[in-house]
C-alpha atoms as a PDB file:
ATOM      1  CA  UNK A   1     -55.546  29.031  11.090  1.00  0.00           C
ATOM      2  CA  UNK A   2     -53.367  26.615  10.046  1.00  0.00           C
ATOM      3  CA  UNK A   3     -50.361  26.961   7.192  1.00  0.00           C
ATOM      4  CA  UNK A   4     -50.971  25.341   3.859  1.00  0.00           C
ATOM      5  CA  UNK A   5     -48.645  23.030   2.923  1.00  0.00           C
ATOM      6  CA  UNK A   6     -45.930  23.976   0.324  1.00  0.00           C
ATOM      7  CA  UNK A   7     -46.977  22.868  -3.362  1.00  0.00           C
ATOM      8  CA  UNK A   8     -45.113  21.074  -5.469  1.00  0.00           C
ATOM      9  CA  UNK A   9     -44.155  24.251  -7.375  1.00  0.00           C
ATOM     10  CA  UNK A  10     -43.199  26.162  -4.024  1.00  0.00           C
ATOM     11  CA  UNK A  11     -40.730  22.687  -3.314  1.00  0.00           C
ATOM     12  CA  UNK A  12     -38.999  22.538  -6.775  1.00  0.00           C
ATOM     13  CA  UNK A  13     -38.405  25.908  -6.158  1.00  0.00           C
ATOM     14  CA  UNK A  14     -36.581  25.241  -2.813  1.00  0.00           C
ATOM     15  CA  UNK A  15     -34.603  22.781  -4.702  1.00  0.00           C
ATOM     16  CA  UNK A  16     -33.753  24.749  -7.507  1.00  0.00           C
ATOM     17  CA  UNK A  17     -32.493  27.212  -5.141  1.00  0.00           C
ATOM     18  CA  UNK A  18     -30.443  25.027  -3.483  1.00  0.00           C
ATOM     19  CA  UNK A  19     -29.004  23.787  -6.264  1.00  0.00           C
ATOM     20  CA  UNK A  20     -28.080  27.254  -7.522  1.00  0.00           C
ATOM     21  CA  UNK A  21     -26.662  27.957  -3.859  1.00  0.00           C
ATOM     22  CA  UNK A  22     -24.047  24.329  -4.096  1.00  0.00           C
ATOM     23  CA  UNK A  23     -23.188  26.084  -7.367  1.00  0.00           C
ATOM     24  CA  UNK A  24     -22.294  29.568  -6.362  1.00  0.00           C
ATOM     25  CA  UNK A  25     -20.613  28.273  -2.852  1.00  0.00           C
ATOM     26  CA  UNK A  26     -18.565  26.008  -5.245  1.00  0.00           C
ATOM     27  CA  UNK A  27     -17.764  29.266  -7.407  1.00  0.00           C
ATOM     28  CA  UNK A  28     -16.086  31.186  -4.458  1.00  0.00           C
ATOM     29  CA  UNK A  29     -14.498  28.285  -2.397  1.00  0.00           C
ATOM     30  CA  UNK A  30     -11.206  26.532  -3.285  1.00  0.00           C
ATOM     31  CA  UNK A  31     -12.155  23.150  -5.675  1.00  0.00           C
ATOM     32  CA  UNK A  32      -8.696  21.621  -6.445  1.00  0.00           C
ATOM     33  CA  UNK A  33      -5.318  21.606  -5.124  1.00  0.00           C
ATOM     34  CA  UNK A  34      -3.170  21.022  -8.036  1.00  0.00           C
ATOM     35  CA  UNK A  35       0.896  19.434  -7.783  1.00  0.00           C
ATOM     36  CA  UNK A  36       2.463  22.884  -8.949  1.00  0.00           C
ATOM     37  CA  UNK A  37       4.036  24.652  -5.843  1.00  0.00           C
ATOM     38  CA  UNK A  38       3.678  28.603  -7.408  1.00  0.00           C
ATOM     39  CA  UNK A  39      -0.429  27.815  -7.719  1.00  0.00           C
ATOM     40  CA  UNK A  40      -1.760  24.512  -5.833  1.00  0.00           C
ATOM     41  CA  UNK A  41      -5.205  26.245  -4.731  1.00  0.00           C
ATOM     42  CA  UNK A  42      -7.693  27.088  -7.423  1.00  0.00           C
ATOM     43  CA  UNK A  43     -11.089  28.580  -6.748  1.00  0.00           C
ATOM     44  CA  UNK A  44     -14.040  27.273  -8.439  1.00  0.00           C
ATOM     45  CA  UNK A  45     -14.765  31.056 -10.149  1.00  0.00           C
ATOM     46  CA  UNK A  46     -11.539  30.699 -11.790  1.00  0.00           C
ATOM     47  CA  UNK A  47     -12.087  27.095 -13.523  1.00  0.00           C
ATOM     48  CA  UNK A  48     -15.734  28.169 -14.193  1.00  0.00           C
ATOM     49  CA  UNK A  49     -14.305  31.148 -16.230  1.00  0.00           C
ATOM     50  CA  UNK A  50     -10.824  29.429 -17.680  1.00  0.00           C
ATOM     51  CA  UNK A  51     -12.654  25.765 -17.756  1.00  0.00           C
ATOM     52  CA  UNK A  52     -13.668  25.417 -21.373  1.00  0.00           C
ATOM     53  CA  UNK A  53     -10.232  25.397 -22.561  1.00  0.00           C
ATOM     54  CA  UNK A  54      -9.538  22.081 -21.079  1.00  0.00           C
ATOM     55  CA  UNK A  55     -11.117  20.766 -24.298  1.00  0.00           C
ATOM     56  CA  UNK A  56      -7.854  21.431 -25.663  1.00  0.00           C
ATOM     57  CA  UNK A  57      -6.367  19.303 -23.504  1.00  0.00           C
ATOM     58  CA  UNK A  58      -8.982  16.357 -23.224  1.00  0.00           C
ATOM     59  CA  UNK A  59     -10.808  17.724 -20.596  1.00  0.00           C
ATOM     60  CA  UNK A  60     -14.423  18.330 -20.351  1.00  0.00           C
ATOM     61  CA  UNK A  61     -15.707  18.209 -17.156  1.00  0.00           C
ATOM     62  CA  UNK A  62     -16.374  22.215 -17.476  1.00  0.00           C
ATOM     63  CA  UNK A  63     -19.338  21.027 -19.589  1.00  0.00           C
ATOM     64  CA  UNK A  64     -21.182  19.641 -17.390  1.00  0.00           C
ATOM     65  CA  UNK A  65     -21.914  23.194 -16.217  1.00  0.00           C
ATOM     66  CA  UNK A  66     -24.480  23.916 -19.382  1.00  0.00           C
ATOM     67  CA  UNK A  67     -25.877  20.543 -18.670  1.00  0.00           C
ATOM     68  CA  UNK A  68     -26.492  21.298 -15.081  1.00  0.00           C
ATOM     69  CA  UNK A  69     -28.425  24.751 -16.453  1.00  0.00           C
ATOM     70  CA  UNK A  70     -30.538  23.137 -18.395  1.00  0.00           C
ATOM     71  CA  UNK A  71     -31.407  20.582 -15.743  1.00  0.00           C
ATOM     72  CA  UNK A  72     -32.499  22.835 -13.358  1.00  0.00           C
ATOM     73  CA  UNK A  73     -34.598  24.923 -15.857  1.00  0.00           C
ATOM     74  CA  UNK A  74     -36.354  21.689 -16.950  1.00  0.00           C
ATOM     75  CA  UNK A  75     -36.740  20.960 -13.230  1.00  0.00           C
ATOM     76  CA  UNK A  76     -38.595  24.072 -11.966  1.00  0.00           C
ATOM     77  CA  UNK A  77     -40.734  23.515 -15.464  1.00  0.00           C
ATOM     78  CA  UNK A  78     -41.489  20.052 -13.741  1.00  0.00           C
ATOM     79  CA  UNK A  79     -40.139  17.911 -16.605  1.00  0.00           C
ATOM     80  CA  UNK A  80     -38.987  14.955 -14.899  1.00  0.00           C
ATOM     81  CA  UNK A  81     -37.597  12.782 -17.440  1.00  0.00           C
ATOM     82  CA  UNK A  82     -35.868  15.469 -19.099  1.00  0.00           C
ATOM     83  CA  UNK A  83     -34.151  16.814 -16.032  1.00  0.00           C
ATOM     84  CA  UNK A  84     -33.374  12.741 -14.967  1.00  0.00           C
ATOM     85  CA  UNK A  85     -31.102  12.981 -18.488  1.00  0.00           C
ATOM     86  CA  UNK A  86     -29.903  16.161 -18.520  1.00  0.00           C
ATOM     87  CA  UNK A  87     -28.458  16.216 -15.025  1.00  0.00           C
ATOM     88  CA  UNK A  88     -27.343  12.441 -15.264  1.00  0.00           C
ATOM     89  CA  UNK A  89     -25.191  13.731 -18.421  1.00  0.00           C
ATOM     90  CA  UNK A  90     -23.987  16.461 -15.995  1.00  0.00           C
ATOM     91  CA  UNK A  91     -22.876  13.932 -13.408  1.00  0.00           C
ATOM     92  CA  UNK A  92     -21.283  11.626 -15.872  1.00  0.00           C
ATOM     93  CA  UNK A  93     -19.421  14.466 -17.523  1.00  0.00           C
ATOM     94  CA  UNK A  94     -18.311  16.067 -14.306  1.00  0.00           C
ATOM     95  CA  UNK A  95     -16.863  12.660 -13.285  1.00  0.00           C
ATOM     96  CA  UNK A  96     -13.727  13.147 -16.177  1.00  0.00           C
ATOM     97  CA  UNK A  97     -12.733  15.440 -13.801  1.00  0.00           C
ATOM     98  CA  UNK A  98     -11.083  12.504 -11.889  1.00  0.00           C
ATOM     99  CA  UNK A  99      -8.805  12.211 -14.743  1.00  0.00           C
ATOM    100  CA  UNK A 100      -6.952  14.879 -14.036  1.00  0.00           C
ATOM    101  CA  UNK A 101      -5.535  12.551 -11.374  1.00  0.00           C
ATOM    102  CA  UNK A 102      -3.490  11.093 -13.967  1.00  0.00           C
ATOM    103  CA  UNK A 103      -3.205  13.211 -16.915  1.00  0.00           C
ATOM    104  CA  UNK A 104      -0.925  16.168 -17.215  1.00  0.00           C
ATOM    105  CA  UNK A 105      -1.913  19.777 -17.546  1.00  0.00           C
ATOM    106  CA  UNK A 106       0.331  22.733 -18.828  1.00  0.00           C
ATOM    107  CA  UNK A 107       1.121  25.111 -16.279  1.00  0.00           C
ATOM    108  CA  UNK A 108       1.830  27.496 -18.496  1.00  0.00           C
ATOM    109  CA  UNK A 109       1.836  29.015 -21.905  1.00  0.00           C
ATOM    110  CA  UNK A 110       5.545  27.124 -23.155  1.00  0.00           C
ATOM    111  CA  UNK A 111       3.972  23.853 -22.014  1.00  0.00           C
ATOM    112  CA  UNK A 112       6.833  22.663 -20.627  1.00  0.00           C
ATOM    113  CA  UNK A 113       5.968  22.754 -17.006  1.00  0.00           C
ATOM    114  CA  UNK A 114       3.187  20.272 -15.828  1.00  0.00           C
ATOM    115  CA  UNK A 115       0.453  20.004 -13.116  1.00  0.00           C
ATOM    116  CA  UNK A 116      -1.972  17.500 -12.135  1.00  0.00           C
ATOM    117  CA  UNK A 117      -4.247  16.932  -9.405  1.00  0.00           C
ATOM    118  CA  UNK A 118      -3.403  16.240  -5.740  1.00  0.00           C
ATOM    119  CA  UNK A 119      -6.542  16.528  -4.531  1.00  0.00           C
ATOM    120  CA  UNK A 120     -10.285  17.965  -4.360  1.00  0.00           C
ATOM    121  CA  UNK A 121     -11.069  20.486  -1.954  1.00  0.00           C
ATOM    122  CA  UNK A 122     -14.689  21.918  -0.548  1.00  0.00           C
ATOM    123  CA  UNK A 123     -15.633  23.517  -3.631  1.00  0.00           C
ATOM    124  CA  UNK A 124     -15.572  20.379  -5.983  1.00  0.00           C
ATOM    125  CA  UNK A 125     -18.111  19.011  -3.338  1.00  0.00           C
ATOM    126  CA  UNK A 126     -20.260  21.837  -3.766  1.00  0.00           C
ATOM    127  CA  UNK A 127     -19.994  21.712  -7.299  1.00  0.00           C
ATOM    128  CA  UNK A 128     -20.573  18.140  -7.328  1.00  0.00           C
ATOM    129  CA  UNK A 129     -23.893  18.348  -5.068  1.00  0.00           C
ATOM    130  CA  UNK A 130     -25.204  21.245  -7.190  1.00  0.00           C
ATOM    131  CA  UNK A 131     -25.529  18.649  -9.809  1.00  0.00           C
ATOM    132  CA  UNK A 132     -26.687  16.037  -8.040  1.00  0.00           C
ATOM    133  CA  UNK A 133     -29.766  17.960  -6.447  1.00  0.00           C
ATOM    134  CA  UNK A 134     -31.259  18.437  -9.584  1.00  0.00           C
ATOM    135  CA  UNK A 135     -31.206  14.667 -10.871  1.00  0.00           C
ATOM    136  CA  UNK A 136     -32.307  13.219  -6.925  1.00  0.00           C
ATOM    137  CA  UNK A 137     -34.937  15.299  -6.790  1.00  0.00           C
ATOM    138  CA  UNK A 138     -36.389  14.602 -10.718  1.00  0.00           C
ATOM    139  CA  UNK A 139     -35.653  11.044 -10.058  1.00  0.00           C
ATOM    140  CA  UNK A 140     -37.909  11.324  -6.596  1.00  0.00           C
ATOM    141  CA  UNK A 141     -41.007  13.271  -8.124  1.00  0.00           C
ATOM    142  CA  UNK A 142     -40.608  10.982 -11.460  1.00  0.00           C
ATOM    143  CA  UNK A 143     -41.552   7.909  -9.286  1.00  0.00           C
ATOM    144  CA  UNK A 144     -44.234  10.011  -7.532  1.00  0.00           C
ATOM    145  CA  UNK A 145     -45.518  11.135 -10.526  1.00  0.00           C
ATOM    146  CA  UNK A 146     -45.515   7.472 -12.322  1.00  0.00           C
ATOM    147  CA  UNK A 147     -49.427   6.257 -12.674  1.00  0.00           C
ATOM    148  CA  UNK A 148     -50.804   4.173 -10.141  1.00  0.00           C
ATOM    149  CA  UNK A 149     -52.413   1.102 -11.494  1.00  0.00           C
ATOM    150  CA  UNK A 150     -56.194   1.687 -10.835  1.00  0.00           C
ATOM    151  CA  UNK A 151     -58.147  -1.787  -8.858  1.00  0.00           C
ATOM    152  CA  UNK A 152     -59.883  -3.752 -10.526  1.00  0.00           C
ATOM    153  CA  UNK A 153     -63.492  -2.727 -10.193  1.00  0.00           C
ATOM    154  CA  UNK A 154     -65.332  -5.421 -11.696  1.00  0.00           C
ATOM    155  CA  UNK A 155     -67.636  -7.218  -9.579  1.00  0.00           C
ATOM    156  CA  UNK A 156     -66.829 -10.540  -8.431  1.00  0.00           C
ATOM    157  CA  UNK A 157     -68.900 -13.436  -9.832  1.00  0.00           C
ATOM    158  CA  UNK A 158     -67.919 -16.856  -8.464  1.00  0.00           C
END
């Protein structure tokens, strides 16, 4: 007896999965490694749950995190275009992250001591991936899914 092969269903959910997994991984590992001597290391659970307040300071990369729900909920639903936008928003938004390279954060409440970013760590990969799995794998069964052109059936007549 042989196995049947996985449906599409059973592989969106694999996908799904493994996008959740990136995320959590990226929740419990270190993500960046900030200038500020008394905290470089901080753990992705802690910008996950402090994150949103960047807005205050011009940064929104933390949103990308609804975004990246969304996508994967629209993906194991099977909407491809909708999970190709929601997840590409995700990536772009994720990617102001890199301007904490350059721009300043408070380091504390008087906001005269300063931090910025020396450099990513595991967990911004992980975090990173998690968003791209949904978007690869929409943009993948979006061109699989796109209609075929049928032949021309017509019968020749010279």
């Amino acid at each position: 007896m042989t196995p049947n092969p996985p449906t599409i269903f059973q592989r969106n959910q694999f996908y799904v999965a493994l996008s959740v997994a990136l995320f959590v991984l990226a929740c419990v590992t270190p993500c960046l490694e900030m200038s500020r001597k008394s905290d470089p290391v901080w753990y992705g659970l802690r910008i996950l749950s402090l994150g949103w307040l960047g807005i205050l300071v011009g940064q929104v990369a933390w949103f990308a995190n609804p975004l990246w729900l969304i996508s994967v909920l629209l993906l194991a639903s099977r909407k491809w275009i909708a999970a190709i936008i929601f997840s590409g928003l995700a990536l772009l938004v994720a990617a102001n992250t890199l301007l904490l390279f350059v721009m300043p954060l408070p380091a504390d409440e008087s906001g005269m001591n300063k931090t910025s970013l020396e450099r990513f760590r595991i967990g911004f990969y992980c975090w990173l991936a998690s968003l791209a799995v949904p978007f690869v794998r929409a943009c993948l069964m979006r061109t699989q899914a796109a209609p075929q052109p049928k032949p021309d059936v017509r019968p020749h007549i010279p």
